[in-house]
N, C-alpha and C. Protein backbone atom coordinates (compact mmCIF):
# COMPACT_ATOMS: atom_id res chain seq x y z
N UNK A 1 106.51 121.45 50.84
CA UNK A 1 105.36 121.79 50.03
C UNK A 1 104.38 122.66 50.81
N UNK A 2 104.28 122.51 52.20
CA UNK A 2 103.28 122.97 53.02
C UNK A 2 103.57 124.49 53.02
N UNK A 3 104.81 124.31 53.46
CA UNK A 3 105.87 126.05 53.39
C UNK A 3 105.24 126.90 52.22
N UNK A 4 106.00 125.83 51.28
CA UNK A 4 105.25 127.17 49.76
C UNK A 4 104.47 127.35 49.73
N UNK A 5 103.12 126.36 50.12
CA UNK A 5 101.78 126.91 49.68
C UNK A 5 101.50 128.04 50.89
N UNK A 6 101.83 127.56 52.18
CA UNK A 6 101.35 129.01 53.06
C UNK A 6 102.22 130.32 52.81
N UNK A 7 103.23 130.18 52.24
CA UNK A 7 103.78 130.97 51.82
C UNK A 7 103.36 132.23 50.08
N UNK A 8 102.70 131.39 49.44
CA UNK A 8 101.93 131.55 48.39
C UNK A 8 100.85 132.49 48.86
N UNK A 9 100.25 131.68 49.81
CA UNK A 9 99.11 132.34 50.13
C UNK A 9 99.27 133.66 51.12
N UNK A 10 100.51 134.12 52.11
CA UNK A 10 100.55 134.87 52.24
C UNK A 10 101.03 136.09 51.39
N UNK A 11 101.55 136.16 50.44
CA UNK A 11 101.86 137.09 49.15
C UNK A 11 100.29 137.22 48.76
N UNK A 12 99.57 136.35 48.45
CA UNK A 12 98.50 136.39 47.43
C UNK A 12 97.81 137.77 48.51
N UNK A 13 97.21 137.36 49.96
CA UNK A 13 97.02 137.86 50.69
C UNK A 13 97.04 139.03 50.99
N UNK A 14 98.83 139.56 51.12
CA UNK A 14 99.14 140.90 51.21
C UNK A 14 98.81 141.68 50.07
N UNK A 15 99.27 141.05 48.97
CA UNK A 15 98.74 141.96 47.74
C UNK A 15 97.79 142.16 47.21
N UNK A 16 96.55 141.30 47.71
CA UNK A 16 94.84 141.64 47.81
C UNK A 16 95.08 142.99 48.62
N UNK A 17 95.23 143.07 49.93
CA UNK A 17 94.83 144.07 50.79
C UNK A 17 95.34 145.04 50.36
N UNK A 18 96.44 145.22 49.69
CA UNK A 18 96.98 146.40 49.21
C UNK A 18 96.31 146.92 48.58
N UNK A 19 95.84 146.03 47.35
CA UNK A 19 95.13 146.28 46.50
C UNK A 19 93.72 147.09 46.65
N UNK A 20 93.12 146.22 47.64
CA UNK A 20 91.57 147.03 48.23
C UNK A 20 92.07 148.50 48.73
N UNK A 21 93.08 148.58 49.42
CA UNK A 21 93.56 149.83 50.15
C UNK A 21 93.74 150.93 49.37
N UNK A 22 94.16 150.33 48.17
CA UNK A 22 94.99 151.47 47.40
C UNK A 22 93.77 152.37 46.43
N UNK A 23 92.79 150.97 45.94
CA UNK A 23 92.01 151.12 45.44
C UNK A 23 90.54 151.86 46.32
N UNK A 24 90.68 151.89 47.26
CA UNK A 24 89.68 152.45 48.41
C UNK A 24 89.99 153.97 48.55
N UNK A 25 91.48 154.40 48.71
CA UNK A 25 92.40 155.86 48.67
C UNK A 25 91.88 156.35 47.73
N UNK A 26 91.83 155.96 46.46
CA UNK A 26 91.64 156.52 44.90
C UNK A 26 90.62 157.50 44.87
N UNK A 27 90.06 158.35 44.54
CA UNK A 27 89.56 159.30 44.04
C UNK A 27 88.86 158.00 42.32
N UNK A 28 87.51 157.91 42.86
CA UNK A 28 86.69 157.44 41.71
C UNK A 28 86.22 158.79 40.47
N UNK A 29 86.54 158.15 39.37
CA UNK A 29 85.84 158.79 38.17
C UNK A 29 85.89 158.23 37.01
N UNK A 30 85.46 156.87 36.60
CA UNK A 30 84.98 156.30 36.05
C UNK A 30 85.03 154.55 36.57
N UNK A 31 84.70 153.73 35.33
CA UNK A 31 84.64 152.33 35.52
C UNK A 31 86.33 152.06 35.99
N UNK A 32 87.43 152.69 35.32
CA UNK A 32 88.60 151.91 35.03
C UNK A 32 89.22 152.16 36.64
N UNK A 33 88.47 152.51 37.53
CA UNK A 33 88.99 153.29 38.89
C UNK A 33 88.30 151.84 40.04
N UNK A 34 87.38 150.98 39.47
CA UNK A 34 87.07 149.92 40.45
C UNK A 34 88.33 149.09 40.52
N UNK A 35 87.91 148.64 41.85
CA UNK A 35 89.35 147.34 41.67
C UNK A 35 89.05 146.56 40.96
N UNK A 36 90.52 146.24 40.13
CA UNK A 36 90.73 145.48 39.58
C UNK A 36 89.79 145.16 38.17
N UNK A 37 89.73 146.27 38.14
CA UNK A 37 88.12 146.82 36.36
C UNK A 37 88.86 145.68 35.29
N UNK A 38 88.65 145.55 34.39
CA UNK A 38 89.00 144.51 33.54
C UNK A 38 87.67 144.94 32.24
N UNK A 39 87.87 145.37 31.21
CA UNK A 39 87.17 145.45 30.20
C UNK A 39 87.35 144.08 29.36
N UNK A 40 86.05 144.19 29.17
CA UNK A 40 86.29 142.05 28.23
C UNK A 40 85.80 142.78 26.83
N UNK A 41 84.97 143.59 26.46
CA UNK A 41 84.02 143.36 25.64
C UNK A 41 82.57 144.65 25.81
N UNK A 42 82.32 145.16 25.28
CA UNK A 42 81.37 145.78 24.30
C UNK A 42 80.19 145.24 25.79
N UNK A 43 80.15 144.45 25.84
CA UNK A 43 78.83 143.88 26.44
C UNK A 43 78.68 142.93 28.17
N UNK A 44 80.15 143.29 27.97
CA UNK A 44 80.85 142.40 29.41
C UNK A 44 82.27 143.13 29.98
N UNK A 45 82.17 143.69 31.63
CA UNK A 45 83.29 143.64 32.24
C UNK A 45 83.59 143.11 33.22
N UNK A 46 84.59 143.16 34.04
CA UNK A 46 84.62 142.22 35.32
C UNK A 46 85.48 143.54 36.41
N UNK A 47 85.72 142.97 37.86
CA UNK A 47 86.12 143.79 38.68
C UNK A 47 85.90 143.02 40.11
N UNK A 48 86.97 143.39 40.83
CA UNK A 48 86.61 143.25 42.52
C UNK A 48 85.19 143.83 42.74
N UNK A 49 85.55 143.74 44.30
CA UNK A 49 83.91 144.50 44.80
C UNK A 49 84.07 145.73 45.09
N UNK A 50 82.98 146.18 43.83
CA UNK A 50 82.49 147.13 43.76
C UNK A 50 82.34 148.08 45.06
N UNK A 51 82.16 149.32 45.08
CA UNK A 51 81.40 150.05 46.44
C UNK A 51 79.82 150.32 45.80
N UNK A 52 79.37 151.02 46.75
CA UNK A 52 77.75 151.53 46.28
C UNK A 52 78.35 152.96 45.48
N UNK A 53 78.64 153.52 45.52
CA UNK A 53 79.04 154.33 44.55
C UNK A 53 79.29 153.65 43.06
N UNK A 54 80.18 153.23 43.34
CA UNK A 54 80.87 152.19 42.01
C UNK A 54 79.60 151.45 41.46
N UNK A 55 78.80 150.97 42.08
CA UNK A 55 77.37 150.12 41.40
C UNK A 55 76.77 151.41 40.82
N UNK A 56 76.71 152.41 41.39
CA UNK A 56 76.07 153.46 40.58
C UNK A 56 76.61 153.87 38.70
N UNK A 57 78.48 154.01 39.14
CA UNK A 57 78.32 153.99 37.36
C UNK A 57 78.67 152.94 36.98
N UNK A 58 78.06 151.38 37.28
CA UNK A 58 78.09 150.58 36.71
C UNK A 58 76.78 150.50 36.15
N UNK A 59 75.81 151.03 36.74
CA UNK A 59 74.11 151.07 35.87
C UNK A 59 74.41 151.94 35.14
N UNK A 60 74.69 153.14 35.53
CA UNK A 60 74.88 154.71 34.49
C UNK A 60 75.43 153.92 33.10
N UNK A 61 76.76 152.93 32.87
CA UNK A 61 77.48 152.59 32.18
C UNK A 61 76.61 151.95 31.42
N UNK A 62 75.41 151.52 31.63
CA UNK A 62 74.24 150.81 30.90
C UNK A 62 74.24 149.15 31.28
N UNK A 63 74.92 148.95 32.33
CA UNK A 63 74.96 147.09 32.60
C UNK A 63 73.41 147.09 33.26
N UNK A 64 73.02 146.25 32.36
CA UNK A 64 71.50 145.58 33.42
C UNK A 64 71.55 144.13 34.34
N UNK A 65 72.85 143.84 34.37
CA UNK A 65 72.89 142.92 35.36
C UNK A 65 74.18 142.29 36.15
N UNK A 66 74.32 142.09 37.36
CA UNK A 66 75.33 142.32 38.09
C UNK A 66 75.27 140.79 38.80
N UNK A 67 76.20 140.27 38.58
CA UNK A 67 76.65 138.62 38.59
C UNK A 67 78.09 138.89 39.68
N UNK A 68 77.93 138.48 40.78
CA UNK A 68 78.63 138.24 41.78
C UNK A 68 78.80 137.03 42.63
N UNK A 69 80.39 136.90 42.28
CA UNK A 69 80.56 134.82 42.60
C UNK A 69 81.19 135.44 43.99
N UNK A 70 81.11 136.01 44.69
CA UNK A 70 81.77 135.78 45.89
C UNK A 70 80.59 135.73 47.03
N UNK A 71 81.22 135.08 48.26
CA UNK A 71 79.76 134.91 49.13
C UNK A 71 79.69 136.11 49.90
N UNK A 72 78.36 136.15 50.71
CA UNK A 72 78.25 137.09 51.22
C UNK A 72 78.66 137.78 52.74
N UNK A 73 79.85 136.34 52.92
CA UNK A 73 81.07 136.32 53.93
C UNK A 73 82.08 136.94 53.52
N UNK A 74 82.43 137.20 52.02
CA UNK A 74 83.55 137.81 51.83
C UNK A 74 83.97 139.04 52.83
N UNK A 75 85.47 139.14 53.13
CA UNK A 75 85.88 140.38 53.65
C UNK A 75 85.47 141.54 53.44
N UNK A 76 85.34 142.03 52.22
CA UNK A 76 84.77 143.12 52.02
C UNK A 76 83.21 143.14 50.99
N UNK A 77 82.94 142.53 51.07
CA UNK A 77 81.05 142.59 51.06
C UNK A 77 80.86 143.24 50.68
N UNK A 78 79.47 144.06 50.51
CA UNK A 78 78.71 145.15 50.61
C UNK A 78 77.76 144.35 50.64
N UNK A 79 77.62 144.57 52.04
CA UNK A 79 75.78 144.29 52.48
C UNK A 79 74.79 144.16 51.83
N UNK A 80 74.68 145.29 51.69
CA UNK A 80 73.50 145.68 50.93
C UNK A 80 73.68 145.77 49.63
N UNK A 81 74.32 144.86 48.54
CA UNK A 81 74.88 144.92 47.18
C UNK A 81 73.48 144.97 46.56
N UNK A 82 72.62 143.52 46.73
CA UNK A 82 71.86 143.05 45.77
C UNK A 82 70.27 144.74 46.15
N UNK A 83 69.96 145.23 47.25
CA UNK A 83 69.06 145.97 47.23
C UNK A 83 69.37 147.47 46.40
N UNK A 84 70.99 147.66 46.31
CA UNK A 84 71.43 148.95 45.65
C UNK A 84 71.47 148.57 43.98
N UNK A 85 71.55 147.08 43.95
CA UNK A 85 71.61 146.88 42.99
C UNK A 85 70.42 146.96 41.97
N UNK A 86 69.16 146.55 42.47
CA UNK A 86 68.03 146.28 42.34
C UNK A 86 67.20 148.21 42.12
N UNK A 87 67.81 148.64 43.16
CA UNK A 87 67.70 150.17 43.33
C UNK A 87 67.85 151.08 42.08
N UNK A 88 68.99 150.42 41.48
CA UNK A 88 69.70 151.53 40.27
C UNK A 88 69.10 150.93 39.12
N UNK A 89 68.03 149.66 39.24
CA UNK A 89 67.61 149.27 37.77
C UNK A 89 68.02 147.81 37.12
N UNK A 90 69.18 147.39 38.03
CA UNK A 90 69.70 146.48 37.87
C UNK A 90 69.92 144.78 38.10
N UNK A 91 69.15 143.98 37.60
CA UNK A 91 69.10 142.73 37.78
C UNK A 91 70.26 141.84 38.83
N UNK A 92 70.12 140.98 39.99
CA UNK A 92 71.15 141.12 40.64
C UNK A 92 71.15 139.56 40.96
N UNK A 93 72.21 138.72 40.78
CA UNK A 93 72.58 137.39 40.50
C UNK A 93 73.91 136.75 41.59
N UNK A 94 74.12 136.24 43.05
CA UNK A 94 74.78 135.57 43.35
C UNK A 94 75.01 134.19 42.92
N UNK A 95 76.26 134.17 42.75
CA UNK A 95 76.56 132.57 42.54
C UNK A 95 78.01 133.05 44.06
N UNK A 96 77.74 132.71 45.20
CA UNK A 96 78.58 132.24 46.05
C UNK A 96 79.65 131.04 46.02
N UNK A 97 80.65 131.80 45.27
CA UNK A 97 81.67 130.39 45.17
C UNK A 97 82.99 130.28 46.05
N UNK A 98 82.67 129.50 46.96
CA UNK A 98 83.71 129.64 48.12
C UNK A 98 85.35 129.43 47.50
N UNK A 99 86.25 130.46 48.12
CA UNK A 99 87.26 130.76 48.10
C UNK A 99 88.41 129.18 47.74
N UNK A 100 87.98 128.25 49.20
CA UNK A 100 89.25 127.27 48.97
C UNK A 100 88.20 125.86 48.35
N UNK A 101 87.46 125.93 47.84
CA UNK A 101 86.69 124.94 47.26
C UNK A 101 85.72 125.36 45.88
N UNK A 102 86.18 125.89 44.80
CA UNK A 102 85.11 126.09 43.97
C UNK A 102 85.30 125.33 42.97
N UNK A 103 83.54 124.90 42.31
CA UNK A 103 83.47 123.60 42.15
C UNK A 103 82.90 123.55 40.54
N UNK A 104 82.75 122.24 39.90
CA UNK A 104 82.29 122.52 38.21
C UNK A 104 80.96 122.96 38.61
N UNK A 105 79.56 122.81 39.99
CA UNK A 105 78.29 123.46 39.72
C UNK A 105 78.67 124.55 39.77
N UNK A 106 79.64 125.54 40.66
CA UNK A 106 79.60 126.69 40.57
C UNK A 106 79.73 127.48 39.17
N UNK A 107 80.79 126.70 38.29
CA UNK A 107 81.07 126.57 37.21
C UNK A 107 80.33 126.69 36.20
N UNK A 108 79.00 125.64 35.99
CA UNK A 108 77.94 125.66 35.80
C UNK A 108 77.06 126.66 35.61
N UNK A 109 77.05 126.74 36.96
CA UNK A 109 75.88 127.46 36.96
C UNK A 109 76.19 128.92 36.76
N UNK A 110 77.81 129.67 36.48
CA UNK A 110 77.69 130.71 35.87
C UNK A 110 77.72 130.48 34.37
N UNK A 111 78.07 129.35 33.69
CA UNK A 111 77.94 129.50 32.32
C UNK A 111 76.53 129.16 31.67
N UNK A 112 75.85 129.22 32.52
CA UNK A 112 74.42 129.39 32.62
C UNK A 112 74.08 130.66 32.72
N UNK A 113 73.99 131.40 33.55
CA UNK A 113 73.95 133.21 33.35
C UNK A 113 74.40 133.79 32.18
N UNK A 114 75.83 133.58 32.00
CA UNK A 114 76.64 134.04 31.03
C UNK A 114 75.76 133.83 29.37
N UNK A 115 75.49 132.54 29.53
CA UNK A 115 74.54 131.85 28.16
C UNK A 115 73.59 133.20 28.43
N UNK A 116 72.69 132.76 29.53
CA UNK A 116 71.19 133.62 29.87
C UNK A 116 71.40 135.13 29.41
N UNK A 117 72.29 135.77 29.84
CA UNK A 117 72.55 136.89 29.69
C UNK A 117 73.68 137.81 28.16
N UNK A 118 73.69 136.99 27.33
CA UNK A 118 74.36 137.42 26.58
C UNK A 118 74.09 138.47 25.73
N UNK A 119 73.01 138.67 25.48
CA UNK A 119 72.66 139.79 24.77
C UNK A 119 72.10 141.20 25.69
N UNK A 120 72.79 141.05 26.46
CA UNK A 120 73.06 142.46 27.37
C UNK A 120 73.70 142.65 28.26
N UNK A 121 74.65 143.95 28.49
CA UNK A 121 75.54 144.51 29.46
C UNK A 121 75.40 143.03 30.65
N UNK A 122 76.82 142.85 31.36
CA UNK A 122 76.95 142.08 32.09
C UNK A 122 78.20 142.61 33.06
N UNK A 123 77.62 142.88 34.05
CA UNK A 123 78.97 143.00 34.72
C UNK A 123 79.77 142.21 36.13
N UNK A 124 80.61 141.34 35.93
CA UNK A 124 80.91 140.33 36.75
C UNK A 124 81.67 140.71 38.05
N UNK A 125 81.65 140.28 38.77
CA UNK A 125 82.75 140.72 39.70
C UNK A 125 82.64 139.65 41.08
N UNK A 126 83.81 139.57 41.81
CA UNK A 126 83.79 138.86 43.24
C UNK A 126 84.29 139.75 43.76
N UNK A 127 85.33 139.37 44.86
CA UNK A 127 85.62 140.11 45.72
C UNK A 127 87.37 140.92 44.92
N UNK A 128 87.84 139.86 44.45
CA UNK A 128 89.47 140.94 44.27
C UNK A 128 89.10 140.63 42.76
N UNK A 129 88.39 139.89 41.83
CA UNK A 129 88.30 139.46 40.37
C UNK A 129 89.45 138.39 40.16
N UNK A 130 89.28 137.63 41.16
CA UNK A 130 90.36 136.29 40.76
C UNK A 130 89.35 135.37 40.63
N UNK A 131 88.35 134.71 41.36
CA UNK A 131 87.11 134.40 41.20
C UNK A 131 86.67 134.23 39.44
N UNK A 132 86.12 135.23 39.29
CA UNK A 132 86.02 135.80 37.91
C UNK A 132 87.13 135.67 37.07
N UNK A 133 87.82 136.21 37.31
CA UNK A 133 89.32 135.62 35.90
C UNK A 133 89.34 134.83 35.59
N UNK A 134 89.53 133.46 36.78
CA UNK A 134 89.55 132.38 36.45
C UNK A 134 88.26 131.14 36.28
N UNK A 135 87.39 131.76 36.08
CA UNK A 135 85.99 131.35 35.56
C UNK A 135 85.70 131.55 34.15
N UNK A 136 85.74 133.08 33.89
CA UNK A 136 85.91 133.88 32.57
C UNK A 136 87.00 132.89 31.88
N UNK A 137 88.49 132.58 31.97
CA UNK A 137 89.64 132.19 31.33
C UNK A 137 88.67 131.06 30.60
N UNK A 138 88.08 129.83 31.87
CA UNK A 138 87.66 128.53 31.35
C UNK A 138 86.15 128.73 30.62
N UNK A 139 85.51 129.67 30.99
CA UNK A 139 84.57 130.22 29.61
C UNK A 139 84.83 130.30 28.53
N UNK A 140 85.70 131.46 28.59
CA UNK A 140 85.81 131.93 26.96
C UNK A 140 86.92 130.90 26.03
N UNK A 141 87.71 129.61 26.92
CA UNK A 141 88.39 128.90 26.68
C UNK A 141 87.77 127.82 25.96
N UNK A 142 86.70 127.14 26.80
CA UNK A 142 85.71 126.03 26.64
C UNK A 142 84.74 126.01 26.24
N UNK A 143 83.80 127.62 26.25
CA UNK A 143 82.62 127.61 26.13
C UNK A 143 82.74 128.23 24.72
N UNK A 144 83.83 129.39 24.53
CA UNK A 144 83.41 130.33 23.12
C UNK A 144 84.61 129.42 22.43
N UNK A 145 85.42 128.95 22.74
CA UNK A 145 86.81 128.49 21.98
C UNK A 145 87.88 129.22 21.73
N UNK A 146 87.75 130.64 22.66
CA UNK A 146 89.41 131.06 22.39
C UNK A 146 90.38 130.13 22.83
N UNK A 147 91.63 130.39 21.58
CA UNK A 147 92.78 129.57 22.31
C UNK A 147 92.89 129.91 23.69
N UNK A 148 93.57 128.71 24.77
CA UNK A 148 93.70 128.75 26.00
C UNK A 148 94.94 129.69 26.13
N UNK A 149 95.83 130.13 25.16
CA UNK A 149 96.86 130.60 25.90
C UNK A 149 96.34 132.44 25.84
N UNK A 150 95.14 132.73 24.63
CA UNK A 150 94.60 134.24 24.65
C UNK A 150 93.70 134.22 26.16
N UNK A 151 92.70 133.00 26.24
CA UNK A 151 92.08 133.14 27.42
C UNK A 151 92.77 133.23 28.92
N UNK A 152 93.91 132.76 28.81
CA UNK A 152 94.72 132.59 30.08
C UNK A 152 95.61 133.99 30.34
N UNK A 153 96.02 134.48 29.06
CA UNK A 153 96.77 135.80 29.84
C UNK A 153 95.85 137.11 30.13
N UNK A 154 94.51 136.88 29.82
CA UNK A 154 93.59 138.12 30.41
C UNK A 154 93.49 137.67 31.79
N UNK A 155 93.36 136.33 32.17
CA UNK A 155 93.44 135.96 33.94
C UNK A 155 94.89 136.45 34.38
N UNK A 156 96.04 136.24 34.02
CA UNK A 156 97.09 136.23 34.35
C UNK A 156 97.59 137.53 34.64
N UNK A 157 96.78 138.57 33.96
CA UNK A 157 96.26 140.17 34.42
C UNK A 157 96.21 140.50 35.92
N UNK A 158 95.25 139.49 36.23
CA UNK A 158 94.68 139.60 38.03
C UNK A 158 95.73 138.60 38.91
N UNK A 159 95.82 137.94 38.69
CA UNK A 159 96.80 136.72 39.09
C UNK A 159 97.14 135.44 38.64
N UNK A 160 97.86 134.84 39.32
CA UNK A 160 98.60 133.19 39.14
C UNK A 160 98.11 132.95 39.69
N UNK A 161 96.82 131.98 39.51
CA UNK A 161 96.25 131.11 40.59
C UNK A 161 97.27 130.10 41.39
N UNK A 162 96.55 129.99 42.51
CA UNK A 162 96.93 128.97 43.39
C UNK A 162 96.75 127.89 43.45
N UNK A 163 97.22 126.76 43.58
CA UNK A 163 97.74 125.21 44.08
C UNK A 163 96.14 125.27 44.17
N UNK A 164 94.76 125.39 44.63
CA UNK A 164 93.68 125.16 44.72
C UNK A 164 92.95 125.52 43.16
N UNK A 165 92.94 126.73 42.37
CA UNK A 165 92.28 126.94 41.34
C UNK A 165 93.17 126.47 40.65
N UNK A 166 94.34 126.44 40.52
CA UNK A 166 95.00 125.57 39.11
C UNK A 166 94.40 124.42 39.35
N UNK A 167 94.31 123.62 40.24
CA UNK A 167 93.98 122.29 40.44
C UNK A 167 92.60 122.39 39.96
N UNK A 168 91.65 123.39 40.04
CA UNK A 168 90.19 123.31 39.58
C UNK A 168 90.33 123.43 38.22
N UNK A 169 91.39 124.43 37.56
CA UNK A 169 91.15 124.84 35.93
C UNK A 169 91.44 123.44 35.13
N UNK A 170 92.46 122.74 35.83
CA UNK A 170 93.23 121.61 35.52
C UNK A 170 92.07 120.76 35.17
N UNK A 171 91.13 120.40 36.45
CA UNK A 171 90.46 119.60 36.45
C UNK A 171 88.86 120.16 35.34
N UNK A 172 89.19 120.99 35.49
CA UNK A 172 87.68 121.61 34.29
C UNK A 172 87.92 121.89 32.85
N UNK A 173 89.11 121.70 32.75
CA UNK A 173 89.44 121.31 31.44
C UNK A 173 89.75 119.80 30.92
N UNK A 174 90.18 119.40 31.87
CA UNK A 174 90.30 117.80 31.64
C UNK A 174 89.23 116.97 31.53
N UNK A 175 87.66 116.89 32.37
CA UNK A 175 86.57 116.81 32.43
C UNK A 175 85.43 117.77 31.59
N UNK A 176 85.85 118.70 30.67
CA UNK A 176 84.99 119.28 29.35
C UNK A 176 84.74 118.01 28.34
N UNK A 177 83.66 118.15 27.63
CA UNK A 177 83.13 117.57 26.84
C UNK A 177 82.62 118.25 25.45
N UNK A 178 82.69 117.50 24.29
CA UNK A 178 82.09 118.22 23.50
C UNK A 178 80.41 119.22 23.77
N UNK A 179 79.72 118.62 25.18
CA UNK A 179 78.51 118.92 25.31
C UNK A 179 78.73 120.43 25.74
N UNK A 180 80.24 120.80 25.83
CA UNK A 180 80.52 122.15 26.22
C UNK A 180 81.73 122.73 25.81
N UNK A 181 81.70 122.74 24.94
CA UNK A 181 82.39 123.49 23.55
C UNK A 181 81.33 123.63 22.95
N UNK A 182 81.66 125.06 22.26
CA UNK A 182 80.75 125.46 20.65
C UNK A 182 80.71 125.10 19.79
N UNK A 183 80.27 124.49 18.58
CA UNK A 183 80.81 124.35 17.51
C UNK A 183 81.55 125.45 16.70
N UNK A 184 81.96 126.74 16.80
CA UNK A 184 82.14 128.10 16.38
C UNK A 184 82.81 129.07 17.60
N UNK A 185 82.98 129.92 17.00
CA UNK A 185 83.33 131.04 17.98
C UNK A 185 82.28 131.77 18.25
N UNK A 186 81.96 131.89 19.44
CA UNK A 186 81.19 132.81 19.70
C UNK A 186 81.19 134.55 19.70
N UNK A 187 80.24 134.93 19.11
CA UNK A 187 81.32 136.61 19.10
C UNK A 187 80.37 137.66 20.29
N UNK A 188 79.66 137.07 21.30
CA UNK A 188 78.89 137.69 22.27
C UNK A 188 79.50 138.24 23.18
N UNK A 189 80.30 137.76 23.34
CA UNK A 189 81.28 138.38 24.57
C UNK A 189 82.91 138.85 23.98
């Protein structure tokens, strides 16, 4: 068991870095050129981390607020996210949700933003958008009521979570309550 999972995790690994690499090479000219861009919605997208360039046509794009679950240890960072962010006009929101432990407050406390922020541009992102996928999946799963199997293959886009976030989705769906479900579909996002 130990094998597969370090084994898991080195695939997951290599094909992040590729990913940043390949996506770093690219020649930017629009949104669909960030890593790992992901269009949700009219009023919501998601993506790895951004560069300072890339935050630029993410304001141009009209988002007034920039919600980032990764900490500010991540590998590839940007330092200075929240002052460029703030710079271009843009409202700027960490929720730091560590990699091998993220938890229902983290959980929480973005479906708290997400609520807060619904009636304007939102643009999500961590570091590769696995973070986010699999936050988004149990949102729009639990919180708006898409079926789980529509909410699960927009995550399944970015990846197969791992032996750690299956075990969290597992557990954040098993522990939902009616106090978090909608009565309705929500059509905000």
């Amino acid at each position: 068991m130990k094998t597969q999972s370090i084994l898991s995790n080195f695939v997951l690994y290599g094909r992040s870095i590729w990913q940043i690499v390949r996506s770093r090479l690219s020649p930017k000219k629009g949104l669909e050129d960030i890593l790992n861009y992901r269009y949700i919605s009219d009023k919501l997208a998601t993506s790895g981390q951004p560069t300072a360039a890339e935050l630029e046509l993410i304001s141009q794009a009209g988002y007034k607020t920039i919600l980032n679950l990764a900490p500010p240890t991540a590998s590839n960072a940007l330092p200075e996210e929240q002052a460029i962010a703030t710079s271009l006009g843009m409202n700027y929101i960490n929720i730091p949700v560590v990699w091998d432990n993220p938890t229902m407050a983290d959980f929480n406390q973005f479906c708290e933003v997400m609520d807060n922020h619904k009636d304007q541009l939102i643009f999500v992102h961590c570091a590769m958008n696995m973070r986010v996928s699999a936050f988004m999946y149990l949102y729009r799963h639990l919180k708006m009521g898409f079926p789980a199997s529509e909410a699960y293959s927009a995550m399944k886009t970015i990846w197969e979570p791992n032996a750690t976030w299956q075990n969290f989705i597992e557990t954040a769906i098993a522990s939902s309550s009616n106090d978090f479900r909608s009565n309705e579909l929500q059509e905000n996002f």
